[in-house]
C-alpha atoms as a PDB file:
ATOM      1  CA  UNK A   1      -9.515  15.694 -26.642  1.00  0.00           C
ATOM      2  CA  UNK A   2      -7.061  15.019 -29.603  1.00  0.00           C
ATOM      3  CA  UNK A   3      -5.408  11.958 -31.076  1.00  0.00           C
ATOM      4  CA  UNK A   4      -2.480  14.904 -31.637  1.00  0.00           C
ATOM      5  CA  UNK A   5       1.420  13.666 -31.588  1.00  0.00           C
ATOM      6  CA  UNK A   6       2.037  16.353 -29.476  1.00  0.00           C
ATOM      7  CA  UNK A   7      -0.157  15.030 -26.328  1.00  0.00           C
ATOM      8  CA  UNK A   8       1.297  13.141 -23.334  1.00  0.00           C
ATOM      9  CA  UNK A   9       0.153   9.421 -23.707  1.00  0.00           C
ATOM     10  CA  UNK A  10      -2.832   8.410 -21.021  1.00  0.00           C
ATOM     11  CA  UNK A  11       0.261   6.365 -18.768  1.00  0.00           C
ATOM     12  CA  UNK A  12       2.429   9.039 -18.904  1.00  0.00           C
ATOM     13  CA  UNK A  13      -0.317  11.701 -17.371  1.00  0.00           C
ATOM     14  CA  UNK A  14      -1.052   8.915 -15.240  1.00  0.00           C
ATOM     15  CA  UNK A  15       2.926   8.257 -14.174  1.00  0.00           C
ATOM     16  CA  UNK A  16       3.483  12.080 -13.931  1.00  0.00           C
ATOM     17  CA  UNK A  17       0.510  12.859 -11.827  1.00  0.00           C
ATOM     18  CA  UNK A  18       1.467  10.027  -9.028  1.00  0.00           C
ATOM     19  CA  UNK A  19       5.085  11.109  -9.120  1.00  0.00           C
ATOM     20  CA  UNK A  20       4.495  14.968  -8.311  1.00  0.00           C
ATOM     21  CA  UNK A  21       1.332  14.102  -6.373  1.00  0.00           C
ATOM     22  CA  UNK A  22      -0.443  17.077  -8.188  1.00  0.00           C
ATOM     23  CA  UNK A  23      -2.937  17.450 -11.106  1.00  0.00           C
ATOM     24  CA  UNK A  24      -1.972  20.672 -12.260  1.00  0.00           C
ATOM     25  CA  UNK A  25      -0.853  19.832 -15.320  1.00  0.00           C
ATOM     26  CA  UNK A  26      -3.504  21.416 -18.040  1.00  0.00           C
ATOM     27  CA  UNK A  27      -4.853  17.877 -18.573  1.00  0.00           C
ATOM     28  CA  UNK A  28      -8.090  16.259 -17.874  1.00  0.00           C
ATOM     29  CA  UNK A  29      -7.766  12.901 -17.287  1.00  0.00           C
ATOM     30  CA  UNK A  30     -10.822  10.895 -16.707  1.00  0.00           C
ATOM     31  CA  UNK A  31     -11.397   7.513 -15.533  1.00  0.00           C
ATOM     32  CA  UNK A  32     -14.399   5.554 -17.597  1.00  0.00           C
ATOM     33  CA  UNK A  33     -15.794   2.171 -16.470  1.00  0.00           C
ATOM     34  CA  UNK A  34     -17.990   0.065 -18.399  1.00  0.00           C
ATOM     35  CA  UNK A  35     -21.071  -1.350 -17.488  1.00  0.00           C
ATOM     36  CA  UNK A  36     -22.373  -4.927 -18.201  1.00  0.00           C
ATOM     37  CA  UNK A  37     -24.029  -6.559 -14.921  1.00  0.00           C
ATOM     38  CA  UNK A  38     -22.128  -9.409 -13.074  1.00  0.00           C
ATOM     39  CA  UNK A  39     -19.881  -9.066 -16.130  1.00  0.00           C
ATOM     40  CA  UNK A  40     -18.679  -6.140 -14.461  1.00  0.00           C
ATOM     41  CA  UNK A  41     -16.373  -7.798 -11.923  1.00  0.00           C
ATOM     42  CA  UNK A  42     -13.598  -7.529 -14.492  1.00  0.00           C
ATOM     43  CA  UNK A  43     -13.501  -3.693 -14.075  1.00  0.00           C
ATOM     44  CA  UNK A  44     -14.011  -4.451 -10.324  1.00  0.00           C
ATOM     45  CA  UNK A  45     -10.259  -6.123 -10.472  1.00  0.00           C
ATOM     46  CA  UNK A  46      -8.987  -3.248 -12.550  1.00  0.00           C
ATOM     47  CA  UNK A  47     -10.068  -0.217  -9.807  1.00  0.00           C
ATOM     48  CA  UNK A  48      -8.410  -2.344  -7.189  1.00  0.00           C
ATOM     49  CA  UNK A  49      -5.404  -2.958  -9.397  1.00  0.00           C
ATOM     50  CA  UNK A  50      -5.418   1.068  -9.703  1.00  0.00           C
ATOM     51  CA  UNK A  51      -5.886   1.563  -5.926  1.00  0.00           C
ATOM     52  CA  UNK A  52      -2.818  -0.897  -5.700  1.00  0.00           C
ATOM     53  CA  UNK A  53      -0.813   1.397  -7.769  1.00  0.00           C
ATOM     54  CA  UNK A  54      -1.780   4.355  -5.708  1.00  0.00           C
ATOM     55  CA  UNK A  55      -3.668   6.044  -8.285  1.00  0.00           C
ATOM     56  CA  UNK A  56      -6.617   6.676  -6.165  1.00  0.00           C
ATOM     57  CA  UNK A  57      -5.824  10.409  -7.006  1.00  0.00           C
ATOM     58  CA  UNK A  58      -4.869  10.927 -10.572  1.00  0.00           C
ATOM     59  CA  UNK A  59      -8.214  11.253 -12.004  1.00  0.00           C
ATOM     60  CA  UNK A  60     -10.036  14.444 -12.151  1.00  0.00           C
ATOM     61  CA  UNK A  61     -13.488  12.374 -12.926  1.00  0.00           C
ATOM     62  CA  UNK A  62     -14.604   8.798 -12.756  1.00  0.00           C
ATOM     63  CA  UNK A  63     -17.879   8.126 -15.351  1.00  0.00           C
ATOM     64  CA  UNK A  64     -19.559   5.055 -14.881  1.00  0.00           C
ATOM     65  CA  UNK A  65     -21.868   3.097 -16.124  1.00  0.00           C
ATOM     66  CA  UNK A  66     -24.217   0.272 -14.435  1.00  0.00           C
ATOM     67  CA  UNK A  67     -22.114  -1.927 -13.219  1.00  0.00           C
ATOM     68  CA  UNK A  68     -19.146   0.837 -14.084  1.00  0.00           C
ATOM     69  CA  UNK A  69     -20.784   3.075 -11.141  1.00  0.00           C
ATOM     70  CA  UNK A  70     -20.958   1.026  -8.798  1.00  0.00           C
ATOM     71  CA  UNK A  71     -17.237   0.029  -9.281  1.00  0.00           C
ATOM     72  CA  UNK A  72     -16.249   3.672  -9.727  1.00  0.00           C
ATOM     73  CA  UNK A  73     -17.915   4.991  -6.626  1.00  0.00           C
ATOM     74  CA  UNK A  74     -16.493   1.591  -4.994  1.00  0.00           C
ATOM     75  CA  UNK A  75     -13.220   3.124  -6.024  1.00  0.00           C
ATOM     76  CA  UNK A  76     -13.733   6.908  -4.751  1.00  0.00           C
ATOM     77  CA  UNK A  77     -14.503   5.827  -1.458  1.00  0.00           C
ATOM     78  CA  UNK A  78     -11.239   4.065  -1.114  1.00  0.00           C
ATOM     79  CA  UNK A  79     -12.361   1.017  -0.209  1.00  0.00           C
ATOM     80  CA  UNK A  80     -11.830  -1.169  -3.311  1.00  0.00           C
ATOM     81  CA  UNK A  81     -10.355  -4.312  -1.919  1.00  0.00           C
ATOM     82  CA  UNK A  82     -13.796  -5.120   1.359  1.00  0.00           C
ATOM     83  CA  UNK A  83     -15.874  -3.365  -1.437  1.00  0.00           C
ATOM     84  CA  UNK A  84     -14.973  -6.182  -4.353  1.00  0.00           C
ATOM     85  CA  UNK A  85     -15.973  -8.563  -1.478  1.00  0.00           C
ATOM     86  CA  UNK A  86     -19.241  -8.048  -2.818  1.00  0.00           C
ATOM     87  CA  UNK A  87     -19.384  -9.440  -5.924  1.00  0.00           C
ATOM     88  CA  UNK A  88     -17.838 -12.699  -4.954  1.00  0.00           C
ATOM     89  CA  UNK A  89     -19.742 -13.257  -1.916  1.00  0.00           C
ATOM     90  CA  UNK A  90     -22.083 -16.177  -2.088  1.00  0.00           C
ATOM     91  CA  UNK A  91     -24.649 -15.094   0.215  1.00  0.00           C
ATOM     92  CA  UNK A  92     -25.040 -11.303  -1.292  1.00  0.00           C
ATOM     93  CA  UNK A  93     -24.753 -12.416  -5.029  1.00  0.00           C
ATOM     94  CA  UNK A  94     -27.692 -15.060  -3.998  1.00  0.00           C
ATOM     95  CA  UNK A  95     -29.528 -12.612  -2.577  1.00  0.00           C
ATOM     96  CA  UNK A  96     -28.656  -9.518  -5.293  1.00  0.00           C
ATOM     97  CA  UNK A  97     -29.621 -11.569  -8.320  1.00  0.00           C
ATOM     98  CA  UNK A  98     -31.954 -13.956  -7.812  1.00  0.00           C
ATOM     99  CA  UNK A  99     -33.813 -15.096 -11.394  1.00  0.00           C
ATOM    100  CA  UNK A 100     -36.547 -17.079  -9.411  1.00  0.00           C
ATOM    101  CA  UNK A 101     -37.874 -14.076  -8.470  1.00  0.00           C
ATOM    102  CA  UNK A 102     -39.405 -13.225 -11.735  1.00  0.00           C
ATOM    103  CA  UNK A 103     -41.816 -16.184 -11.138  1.00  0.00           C
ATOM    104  CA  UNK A 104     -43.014 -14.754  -8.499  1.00  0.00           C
ATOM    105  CA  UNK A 105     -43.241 -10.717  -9.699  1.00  0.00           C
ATOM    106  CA  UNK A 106     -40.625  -9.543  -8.488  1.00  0.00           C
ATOM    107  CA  UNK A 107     -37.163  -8.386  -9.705  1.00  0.00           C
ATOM    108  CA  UNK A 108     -34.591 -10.890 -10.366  1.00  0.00           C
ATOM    109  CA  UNK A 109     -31.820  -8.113  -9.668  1.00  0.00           C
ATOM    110  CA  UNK A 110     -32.479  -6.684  -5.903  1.00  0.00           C
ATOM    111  CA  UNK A 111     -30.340  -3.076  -5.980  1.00  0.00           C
ATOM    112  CA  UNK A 112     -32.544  -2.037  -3.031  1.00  0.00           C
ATOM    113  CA  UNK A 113     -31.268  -4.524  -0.778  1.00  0.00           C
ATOM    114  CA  UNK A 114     -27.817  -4.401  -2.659  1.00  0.00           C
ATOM    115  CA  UNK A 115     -27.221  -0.276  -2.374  1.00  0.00           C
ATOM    116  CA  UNK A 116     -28.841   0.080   1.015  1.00  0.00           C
ATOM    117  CA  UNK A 117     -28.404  -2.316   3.116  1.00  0.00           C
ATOM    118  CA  UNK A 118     -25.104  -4.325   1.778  1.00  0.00           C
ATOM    119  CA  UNK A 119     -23.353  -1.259   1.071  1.00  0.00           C
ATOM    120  CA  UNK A 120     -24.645   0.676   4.009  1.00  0.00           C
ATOM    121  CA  UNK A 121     -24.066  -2.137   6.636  1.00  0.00           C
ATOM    122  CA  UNK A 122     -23.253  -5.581   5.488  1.00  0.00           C
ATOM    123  CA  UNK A 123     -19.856  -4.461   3.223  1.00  0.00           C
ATOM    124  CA  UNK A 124     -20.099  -0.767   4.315  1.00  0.00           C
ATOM    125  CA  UNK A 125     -19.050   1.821   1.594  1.00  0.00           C
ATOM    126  CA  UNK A 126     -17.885   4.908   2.902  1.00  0.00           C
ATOM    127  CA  UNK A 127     -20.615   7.073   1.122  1.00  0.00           C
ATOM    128  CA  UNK A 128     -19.166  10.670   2.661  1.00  0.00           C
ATOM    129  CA  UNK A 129     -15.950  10.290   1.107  1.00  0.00           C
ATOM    130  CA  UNK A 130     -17.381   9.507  -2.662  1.00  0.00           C
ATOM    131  CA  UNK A 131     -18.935  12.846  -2.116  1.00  0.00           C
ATOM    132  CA  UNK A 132     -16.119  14.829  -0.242  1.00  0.00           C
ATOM    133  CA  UNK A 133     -13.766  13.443  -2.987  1.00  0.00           C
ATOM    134  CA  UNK A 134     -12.214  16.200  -4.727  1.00  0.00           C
ATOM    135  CA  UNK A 135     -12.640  13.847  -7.989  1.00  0.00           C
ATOM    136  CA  UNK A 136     -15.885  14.192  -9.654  1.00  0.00           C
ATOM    137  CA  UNK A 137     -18.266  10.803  -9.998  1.00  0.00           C
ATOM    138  CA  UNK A 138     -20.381  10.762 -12.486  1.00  0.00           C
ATOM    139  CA  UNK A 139     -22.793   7.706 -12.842  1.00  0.00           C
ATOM    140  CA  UNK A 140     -24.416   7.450 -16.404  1.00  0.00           C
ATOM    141  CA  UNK A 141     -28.079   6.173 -16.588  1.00  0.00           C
ATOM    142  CA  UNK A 142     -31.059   6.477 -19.598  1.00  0.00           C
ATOM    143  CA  UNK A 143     -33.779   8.859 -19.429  1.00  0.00           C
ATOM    144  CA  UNK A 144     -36.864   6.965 -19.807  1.00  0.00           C
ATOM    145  CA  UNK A 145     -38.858   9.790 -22.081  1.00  0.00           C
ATOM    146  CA  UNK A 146     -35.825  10.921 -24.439  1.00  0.00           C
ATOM    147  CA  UNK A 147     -33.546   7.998 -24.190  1.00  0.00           C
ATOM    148  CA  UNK A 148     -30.326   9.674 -23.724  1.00  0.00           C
ATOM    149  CA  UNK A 149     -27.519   9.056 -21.950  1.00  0.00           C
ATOM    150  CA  UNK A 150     -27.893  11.231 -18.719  1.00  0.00           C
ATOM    151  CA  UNK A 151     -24.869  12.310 -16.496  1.00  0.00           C
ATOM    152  CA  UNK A 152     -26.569  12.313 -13.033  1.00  0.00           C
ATOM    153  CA  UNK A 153     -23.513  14.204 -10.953  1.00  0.00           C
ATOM    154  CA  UNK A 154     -25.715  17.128 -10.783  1.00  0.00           C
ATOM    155  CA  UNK A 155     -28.580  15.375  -8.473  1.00  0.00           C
ATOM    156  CA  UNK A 156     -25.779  14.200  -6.070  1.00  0.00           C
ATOM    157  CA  UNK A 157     -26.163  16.116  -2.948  1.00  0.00           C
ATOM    158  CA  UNK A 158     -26.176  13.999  -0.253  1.00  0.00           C
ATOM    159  CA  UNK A 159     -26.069   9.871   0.596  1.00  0.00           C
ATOM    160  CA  UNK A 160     -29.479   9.391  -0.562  1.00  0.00           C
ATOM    161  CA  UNK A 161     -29.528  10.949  -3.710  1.00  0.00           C
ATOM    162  CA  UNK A 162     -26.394   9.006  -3.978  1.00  0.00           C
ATOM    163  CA  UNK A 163     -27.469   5.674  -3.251  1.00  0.00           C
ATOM    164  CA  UNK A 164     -30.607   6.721  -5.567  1.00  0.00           C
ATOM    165  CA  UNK A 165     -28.213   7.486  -8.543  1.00  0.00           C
ATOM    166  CA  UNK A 166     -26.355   4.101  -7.955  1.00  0.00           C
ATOM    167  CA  UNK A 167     -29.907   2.483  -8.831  1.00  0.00           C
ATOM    168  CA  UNK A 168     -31.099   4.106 -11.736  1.00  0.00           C
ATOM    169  CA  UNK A 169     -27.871   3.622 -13.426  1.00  0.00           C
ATOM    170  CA  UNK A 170     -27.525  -0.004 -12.836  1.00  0.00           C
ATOM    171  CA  UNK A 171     -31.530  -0.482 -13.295  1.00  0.00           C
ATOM    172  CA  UNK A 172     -32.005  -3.000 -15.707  1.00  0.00           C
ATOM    173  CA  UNK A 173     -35.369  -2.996 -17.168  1.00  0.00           C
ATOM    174  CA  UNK A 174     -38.158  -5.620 -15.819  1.00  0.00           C
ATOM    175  CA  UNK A 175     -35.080  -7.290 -14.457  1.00  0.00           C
ATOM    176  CA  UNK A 176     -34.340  -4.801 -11.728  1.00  0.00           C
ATOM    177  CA  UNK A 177     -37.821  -3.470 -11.549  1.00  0.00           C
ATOM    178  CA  UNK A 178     -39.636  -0.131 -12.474  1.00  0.00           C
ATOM    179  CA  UNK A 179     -37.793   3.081 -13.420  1.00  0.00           C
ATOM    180  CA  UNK A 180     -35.892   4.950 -10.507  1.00  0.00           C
ATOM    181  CA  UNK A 181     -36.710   8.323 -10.270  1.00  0.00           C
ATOM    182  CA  UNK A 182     -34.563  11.094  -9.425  1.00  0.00           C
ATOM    183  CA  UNK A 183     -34.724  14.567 -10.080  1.00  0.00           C
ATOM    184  CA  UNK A 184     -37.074  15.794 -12.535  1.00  0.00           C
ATOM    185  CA  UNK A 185     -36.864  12.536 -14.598  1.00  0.00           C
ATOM    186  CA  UNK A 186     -36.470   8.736 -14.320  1.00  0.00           C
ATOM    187  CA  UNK A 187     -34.027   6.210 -15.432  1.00  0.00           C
ATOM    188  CA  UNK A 188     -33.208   2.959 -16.277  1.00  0.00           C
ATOM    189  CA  UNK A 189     -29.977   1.137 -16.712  1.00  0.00           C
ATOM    190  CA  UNK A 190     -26.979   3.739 -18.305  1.00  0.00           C
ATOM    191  CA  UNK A 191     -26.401   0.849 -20.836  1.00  0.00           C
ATOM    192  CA  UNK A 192     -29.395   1.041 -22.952  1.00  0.00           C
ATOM    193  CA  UNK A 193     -27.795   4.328 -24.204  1.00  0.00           C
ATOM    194  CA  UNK A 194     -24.604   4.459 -23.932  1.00  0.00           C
ATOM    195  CA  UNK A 195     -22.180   1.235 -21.574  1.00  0.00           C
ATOM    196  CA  UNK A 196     -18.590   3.078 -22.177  1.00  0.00           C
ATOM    197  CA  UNK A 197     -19.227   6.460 -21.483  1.00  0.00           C
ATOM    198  CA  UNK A 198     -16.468   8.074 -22.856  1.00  0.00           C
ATOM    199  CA  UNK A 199     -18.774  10.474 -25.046  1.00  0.00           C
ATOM    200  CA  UNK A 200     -19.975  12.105 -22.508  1.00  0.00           C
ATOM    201  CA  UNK A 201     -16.422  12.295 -20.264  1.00  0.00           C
ATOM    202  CA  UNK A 202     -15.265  13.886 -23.742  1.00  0.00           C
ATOM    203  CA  UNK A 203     -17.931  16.408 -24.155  1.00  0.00           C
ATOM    204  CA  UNK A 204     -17.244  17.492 -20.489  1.00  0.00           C
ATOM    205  CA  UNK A 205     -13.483  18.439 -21.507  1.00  0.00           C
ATOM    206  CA  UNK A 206     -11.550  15.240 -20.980  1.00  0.00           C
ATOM    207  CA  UNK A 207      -8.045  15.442 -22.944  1.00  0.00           C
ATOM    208  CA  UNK A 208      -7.100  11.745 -21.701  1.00  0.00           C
ATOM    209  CA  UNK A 209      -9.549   8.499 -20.578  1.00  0.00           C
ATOM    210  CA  UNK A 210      -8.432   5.520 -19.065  1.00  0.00           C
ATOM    211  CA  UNK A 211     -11.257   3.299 -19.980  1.00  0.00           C
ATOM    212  CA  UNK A 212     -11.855   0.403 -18.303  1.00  0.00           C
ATOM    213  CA  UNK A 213     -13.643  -2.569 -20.302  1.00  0.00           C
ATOM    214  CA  UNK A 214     -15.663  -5.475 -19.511  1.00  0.00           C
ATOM    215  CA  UNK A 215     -15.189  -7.271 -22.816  1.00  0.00           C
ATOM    216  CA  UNK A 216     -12.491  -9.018 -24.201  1.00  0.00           C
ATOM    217  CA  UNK A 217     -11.560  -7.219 -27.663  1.00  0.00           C
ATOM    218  CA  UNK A 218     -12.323 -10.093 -29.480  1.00  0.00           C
ATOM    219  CA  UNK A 219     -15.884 -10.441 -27.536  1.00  0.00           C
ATOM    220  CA  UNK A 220     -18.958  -9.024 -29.282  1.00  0.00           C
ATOM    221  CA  UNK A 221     -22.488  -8.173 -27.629  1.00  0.00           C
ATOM    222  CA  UNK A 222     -25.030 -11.435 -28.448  1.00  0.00           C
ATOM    223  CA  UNK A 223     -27.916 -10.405 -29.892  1.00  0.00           C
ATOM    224  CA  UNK A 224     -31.303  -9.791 -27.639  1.00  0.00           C
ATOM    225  CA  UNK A 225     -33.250 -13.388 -27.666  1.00  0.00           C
ATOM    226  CA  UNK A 226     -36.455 -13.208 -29.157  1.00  0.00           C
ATOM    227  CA  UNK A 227     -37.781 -13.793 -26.054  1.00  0.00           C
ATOM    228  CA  UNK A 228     -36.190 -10.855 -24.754  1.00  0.00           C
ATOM    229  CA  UNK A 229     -37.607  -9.081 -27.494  1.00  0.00           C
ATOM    230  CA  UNK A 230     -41.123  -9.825 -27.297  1.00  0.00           C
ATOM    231  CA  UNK A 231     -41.138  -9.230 -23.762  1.00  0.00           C
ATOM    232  CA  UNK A 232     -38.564  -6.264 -23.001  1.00  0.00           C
ATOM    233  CA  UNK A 233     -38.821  -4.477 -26.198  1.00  0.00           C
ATOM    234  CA  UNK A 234     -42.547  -4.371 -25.579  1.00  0.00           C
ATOM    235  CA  UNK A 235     -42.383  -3.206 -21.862  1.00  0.00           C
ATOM    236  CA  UNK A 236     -40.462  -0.421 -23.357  1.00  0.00           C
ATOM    237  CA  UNK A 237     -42.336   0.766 -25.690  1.00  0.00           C
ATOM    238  CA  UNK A 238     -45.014   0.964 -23.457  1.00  0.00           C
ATOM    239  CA  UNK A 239     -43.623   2.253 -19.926  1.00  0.00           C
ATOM    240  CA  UNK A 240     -40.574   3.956 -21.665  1.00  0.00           C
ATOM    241  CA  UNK A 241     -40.558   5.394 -24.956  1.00  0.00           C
ATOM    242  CA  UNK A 242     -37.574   7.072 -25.469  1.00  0.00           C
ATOM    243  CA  UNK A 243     -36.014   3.931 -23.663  1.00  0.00           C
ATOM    244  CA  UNK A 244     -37.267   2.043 -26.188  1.00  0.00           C
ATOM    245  CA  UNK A 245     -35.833   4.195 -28.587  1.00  0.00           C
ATOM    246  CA  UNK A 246     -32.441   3.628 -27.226  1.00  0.00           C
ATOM    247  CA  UNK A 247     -33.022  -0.052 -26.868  1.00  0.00           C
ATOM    248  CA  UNK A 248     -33.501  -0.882 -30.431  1.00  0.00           C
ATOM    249  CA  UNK A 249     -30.424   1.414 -31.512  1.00  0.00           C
ATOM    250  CA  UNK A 250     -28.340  -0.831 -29.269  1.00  0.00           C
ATOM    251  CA  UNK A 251     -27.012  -3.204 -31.783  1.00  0.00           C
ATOM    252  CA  UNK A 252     -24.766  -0.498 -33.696  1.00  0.00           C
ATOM    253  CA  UNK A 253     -23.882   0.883 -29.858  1.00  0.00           C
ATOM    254  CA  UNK A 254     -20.532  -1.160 -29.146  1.00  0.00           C
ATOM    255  CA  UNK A 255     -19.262  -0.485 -32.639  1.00  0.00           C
ATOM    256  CA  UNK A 256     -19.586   3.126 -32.736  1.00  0.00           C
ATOM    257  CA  UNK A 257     -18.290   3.467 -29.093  1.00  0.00           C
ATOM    258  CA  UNK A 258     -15.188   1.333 -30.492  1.00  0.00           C
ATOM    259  CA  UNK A 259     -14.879   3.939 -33.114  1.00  0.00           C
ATOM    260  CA  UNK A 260     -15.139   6.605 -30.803  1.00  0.00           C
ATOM    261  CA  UNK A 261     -12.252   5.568 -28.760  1.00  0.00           C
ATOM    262  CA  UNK A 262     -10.133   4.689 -31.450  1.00  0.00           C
ATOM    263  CA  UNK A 263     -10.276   8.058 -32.762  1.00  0.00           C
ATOM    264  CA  UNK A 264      -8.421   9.367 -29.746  1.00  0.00           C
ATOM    265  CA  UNK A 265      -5.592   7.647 -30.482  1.00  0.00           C
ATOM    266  CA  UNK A 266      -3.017   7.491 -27.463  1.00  0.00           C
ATOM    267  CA  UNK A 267      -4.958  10.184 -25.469  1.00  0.00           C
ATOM    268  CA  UNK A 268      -6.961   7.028 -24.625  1.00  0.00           C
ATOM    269  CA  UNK A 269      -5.919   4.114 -23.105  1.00  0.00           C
ATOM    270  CA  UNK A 270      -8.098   0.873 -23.253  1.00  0.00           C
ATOM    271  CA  UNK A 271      -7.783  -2.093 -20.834  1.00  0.00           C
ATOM    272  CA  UNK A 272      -9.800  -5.980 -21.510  1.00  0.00           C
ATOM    273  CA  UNK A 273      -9.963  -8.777 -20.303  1.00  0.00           C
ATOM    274  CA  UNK A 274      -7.352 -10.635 -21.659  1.00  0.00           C
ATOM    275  CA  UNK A 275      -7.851 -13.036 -24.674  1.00  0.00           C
ATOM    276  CA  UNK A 276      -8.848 -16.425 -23.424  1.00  0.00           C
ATOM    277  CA  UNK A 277     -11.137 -14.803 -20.324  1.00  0.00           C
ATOM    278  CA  UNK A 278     -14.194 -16.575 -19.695  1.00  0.00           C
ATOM    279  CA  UNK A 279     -17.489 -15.039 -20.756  1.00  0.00           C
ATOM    280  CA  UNK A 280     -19.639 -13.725 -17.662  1.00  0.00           C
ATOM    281  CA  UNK A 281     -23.849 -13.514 -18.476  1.00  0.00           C
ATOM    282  CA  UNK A 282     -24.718 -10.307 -16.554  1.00  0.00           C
ATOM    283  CA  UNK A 283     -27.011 -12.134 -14.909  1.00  0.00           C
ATOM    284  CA  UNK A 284     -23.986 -14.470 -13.446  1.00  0.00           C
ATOM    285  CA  UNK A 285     -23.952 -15.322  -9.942  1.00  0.00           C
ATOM    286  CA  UNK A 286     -21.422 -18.152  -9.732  1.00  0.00           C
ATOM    287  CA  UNK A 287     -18.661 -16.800  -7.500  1.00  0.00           C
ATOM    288  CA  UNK A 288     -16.214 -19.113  -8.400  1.00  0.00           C
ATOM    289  CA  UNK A 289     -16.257 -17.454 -11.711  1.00  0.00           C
ATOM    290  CA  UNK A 290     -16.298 -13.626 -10.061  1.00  0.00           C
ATOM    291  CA  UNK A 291     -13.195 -14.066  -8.361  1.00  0.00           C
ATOM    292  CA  UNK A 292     -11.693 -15.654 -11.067  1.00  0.00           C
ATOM    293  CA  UNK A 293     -12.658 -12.912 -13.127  1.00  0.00           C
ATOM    294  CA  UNK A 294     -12.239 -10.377 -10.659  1.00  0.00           C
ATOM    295  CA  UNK A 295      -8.258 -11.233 -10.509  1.00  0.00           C
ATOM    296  CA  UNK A 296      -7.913 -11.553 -14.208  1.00  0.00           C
ATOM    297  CA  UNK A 297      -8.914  -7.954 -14.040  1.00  0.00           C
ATOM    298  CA  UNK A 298      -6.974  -7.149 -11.305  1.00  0.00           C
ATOM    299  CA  UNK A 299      -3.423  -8.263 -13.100  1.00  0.00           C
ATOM    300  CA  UNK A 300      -4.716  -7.454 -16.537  1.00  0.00           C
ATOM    301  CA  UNK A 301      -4.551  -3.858 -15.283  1.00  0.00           C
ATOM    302  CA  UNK A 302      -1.009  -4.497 -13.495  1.00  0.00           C
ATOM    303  CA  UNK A 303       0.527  -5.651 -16.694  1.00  0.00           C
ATOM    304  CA  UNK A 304      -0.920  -2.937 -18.698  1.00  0.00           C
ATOM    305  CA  UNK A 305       0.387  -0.283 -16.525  1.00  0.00           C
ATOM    306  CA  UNK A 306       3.651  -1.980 -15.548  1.00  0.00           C
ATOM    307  CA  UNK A 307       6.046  -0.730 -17.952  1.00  0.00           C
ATOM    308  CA  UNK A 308       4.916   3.447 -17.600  1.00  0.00           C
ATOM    309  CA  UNK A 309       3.338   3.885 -13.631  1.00  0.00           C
ATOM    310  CA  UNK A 310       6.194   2.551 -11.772  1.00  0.00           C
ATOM    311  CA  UNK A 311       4.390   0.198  -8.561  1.00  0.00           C
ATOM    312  CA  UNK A 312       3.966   1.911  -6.028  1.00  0.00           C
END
């Protein structure tokens, strides 16, 4: 992936794809979500923006992280618009994140009930066709021993090991309970190690990303309480070293994924929330805010596309 004059921009790969229906072009265009909790209903307006456009098909992979997955997988199983139902849905966000909990031992984020029984029953997701889909999905989570950003695609083989993959990339340490295990390893939330996860779509061969973000540009991660620190940071060094590792590295992580995606010039193509968009704690369950958030991401996308991919 080059930043070369020579390349195709990211909207017109996208625009020529749609128009001849076909990907065979010599491009790998790749679809990259970030991560970021309840913050993560901005991306959830974006994929529904795309699905509006009828671009359900121009992307040979979708990488997600956290939040990013469960968008992205949201959006492979073409059922964006009942699936974004779920973030603004009083009773499931009440239910999903719940910080009371804590006080009692248990996790303040419930994916359990949120993966397999909202999104196999209450808001079905159609779980066959994210794995029939001829576009890869590839949910990012963090080992627990080495710290790394893992691609878990390769442990998808059926709707279990789906659903399982959904949860250890959006499992938040302490807050969403132990590690998830899943292969020969277990994880914990993608976004300890890496919350865009373009670095990895690159090293798999994509020439183009659109990436969707969950930040305004202007918006910079807070720094960790020291509450937070005492108590996560030493949970982590304890139950997951390599975790750990990755936790503490997180300050300089936004930065150098910035730089990373800046480097690819116009074979990349960033969309934010919009100056002015309200900040979202990933912890947020207010769904006033969601939707409100979830449509500035839906016509943030629209007026970012507008002008190359024609509407469809």
């Amino acid at each position: 992936m080059t930043s070369s004059s020579i390349e195709p921009t990211v909207a017109e790969v996208i625009r020529g794809r749609r128009d001849s229906a076909s990907r065979a072009d010599g491009h790998r265009l790749a679809l990259v979500i970030e991560g970021g909790g309840s913050r993560g209903v901005y991306a959830g307006g974006m994929v529904r923006a795309l699905e509006e456009m009828g671009l359900g098909t121009v992307f040979d992979a979708v990488y997600g992280t956290s939040a990013g997955a469960l968008n992205g997988a949201w959006f492979l199983s073409g059922r964006v618009v009942p699936g974004m139902r779920t973030w603004t849905d009083p009773a499931i966000m009440r239910t999903t994140v719940d910080p009371g909990r804590m006080l009692r031992g248990r996790p303040a984020f419930d994916l359990r009930y949120l993966v397999h029984q909202v999104y196999d029953g209450i808001e079905p997701m159609d779980f066959p066709a994210v794995l029939a889909n001829p576009t890869t999905f590839h949910p990012i989570a963090t080992d627990i021993y080495t710290g790394h950003a893992v691609d878990l695609h390769r442990h998808i083989v059926d709707k279990p090991t789906l659903q399982t993959a959904l949860r250890a990339s959006a499992g938040l340490p302490i807050l969403a309970g132990p590690p998830v295990p899943l292969g020969d390893s277990q994880y914990f939330d993608g976004g300890l190690a890496e919350s865009v996860p373009i670095r990895i779509a690159v090293r798999d061969g994509a020439t183009h990303a659109l990436v969707l973000r969950t930040r305004r540009a202007d918006e910079q991660r807070p720094p960790a309480s020291r509450l937070h620190q005492l108590v996560g940071g030493g949970y982590l060094r304890l139950r997951a070293p390599g975790a750990y590792r990755a936790w503490l590295a997180r300050a300089h992580q936004q930065a150098a994924e910035d730089q990373f995606i800046e480097g690819l010039g116009a074979t990349a193509l960033q969309i934010h929330p919009p100056a002015g968009s309200p900040d979202i704690e990933s912890a947020s369950r207010n769904t006033d805010l969601l939707s409100a958030a979830l449509e500035i991401g839906r016509r943030a996308t629209h007026a970012a596309l507008a002008t190359t991919v024609r509407a469809a």
